[in-house]
Protein backbone atom coordinates (compact mmCIF):
# COMPACT_ATOMS: atom_id res chain seq x y z
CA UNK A 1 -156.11 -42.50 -59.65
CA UNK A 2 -154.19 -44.20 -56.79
CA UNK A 3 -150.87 -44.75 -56.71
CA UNK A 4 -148.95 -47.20 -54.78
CA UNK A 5 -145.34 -46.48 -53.22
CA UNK A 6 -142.89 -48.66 -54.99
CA UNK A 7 -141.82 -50.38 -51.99
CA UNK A 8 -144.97 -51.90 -51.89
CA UNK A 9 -143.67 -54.51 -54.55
CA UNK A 10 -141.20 -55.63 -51.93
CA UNK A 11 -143.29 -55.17 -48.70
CA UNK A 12 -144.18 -58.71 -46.84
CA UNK A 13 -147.68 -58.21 -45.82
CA UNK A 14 -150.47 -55.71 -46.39
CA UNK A 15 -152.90 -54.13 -43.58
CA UNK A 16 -156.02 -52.55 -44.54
CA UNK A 17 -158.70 -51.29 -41.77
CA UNK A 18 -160.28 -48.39 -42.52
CA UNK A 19 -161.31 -46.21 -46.31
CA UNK A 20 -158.82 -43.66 -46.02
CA UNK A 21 -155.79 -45.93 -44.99
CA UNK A 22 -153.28 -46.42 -47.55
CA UNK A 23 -154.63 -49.79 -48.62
CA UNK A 24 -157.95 -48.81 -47.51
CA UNK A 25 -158.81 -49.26 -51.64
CA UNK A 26 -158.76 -53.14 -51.01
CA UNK A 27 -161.80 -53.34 -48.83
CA UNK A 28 -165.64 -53.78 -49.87
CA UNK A 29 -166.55 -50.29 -47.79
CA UNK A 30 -164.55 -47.92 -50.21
CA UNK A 31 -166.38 -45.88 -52.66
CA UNK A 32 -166.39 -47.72 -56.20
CA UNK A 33 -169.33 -48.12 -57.58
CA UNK A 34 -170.04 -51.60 -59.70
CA UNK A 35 -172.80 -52.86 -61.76
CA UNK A 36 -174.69 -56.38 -60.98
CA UNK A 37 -177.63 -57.40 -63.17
CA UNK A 38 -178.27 -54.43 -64.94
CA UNK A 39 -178.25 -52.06 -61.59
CA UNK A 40 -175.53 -50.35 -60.47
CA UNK A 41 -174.58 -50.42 -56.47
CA UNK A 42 -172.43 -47.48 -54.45
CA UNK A 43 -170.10 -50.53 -52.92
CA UNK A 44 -168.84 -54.09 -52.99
CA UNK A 45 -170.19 -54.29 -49.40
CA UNK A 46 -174.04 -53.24 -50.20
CA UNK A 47 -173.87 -55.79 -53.06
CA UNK A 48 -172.64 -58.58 -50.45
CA UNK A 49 -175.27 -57.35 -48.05
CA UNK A 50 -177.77 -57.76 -50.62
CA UNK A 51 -176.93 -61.11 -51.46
CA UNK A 52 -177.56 -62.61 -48.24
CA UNK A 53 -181.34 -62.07 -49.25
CA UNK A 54 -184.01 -63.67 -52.25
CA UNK A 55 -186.36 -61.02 -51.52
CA UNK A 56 -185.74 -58.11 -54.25
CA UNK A 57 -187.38 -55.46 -51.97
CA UNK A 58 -185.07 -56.23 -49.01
CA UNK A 59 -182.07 -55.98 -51.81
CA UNK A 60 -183.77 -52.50 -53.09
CA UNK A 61 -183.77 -51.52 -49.52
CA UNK A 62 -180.12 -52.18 -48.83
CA UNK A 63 -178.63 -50.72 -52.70
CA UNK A 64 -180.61 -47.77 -52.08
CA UNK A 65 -178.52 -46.89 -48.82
CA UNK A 66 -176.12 -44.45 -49.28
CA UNK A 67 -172.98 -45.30 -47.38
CA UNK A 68 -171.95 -49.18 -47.26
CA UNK A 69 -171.68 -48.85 -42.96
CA UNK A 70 -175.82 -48.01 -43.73
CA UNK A 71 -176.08 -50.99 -46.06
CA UNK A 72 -174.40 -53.48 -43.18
CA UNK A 73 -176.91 -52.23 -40.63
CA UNK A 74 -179.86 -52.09 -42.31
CA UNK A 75 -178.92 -56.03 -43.73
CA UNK A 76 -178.48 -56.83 -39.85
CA UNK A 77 -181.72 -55.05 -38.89
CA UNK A 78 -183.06 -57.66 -41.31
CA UNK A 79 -181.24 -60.85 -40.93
CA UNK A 80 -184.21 -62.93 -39.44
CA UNK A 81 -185.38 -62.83 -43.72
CA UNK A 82 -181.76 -63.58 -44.52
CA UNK A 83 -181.29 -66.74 -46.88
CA UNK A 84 -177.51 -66.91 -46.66
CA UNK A 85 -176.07 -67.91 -43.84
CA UNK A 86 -173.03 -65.65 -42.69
CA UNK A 87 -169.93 -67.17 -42.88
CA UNK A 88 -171.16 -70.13 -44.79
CA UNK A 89 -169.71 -71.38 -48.25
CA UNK A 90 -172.37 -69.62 -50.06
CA UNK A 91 -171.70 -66.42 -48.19
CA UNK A 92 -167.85 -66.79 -49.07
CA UNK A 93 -168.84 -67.49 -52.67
CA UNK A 94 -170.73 -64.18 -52.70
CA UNK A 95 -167.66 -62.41 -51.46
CA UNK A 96 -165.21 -63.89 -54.32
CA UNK A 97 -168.50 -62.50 -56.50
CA UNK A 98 -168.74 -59.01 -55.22
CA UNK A 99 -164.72 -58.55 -54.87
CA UNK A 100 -164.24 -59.88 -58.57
CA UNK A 101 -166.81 -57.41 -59.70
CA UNK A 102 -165.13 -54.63 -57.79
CA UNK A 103 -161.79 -55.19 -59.21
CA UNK A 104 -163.17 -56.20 -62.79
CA UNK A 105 -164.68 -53.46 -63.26
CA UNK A 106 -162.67 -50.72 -61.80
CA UNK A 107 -159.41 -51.48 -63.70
CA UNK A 108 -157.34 -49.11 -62.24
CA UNK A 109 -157.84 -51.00 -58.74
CA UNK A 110 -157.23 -54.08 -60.37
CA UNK A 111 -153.81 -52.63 -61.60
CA UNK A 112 -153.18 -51.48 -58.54
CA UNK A 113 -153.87 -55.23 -56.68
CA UNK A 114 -151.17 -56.81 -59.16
CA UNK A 115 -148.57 -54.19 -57.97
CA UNK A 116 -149.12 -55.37 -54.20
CA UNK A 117 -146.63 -58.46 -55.62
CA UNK A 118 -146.39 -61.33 -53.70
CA UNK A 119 -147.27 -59.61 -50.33
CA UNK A 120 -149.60 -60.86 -47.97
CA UNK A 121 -152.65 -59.06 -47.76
CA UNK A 122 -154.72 -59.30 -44.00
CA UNK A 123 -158.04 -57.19 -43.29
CA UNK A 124 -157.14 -55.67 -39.76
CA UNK A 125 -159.87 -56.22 -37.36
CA UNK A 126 -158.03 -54.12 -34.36
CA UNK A 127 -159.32 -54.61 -31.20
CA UNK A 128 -162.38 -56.33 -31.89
CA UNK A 129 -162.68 -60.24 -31.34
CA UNK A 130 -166.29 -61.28 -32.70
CA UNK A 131 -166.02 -64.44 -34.28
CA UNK A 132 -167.25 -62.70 -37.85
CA UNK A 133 -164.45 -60.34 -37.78
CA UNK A 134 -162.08 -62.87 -37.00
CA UNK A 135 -163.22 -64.91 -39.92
CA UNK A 136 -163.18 -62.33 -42.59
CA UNK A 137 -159.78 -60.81 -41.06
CA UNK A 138 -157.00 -60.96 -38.46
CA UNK A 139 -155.84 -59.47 -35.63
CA UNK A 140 -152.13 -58.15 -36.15
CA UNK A 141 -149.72 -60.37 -34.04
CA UNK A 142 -147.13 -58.99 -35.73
CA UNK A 143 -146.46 -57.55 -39.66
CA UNK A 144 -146.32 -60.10 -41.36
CA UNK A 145 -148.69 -62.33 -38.96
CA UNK A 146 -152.30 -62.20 -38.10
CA UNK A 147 -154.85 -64.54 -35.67
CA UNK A 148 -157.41 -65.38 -37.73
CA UNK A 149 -158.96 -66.66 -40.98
CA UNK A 150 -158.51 -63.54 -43.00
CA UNK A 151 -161.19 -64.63 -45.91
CA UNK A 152 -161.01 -61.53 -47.07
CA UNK A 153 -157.28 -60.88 -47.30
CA UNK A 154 -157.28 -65.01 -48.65
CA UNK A 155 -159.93 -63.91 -51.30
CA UNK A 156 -157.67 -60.78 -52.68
CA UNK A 157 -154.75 -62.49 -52.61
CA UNK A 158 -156.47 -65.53 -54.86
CA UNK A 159 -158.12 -62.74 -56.93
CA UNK A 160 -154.14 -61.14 -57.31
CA UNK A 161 -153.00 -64.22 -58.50
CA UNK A 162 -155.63 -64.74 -60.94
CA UNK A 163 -155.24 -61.64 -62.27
CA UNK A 164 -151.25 -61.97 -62.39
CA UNK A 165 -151.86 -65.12 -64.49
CA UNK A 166 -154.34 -63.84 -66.70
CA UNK A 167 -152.38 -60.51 -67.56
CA UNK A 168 -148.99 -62.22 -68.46
């Protein structure tokens, strides 16, 4: 079970990077399983992988990886068969899909995205500068300001709020 330090309620912005960081819960690469048309995948992130592809044995290739960083790579080892284009409305769309599944059906994740408040919540992309990672995070200008489109930090804070309305 996780368990988020009350201060969190009060903090003004959220970093996540990496699994085993403190928010590291929030991201599509940590380990909770979910269930998509009958089949069960190990992460968010193989599921959004997946997605990016009409051809079932491409998506039986990528669910069958067993770490989500395998998933990514073998979907980018592939992406000349891709039918989604990254970073396009459709690709967003099946983010919102695979991040509502996460949290939908791992409640105690979704409990734990309501306590995060009103904070805001930014993906950290470090040091790197590609234009992907800039549009599905931010580089950290300063706590509670990043440089970039943070989708994915956008995405969990619309989810939050959705949630927070439902649940009153």
């Amino acid at each position: 079970m996780l368990f988020v330090n009350p201060k969190t309620l009060f903090m003004k912005s959220i970093w996540f990077s990496r699994v085993n960081d403190e928010f590291g819960w929030l991201g599509n690469m940590a380990p909770y399983s979910i269930v998509f048309n009958g089949k069960t995948w190990r992460t968010s992130e193989a599921l959004f992988q997946a997605l990016r592809f009409e051809d079932e044995s491409i998506r039986e290739i990528i669910r069958s990886e067993k770490s989500p960083m395998g998933a990514k790579m073998k979907a980018k080892k592939l992406r000349n068969k891709m039918v989604v284009i990254p970073m396009s409305e459709q690709d967003v769309d099946n983010m919102k899909k695979c991040v509502r599944l996460k949290f939908d059906q791992n409640l105690n994740l979704r409990n734990e995205l309501k306590r995060t408040g009103n904070a805001l919540i930014f993906e950290d992309i470090g040091k790197r500068t590609g234009e992907r990672h800039q549009f599905w995070g931010a580089k950290k200008v300063n706590e509670d300001e990043g440089c970039g489109f943070n989708m994915m930090g956008q995405i969990l804070m619309e989810l939050r709020n959705t949630y927070l309305i439902q649940d009153s």
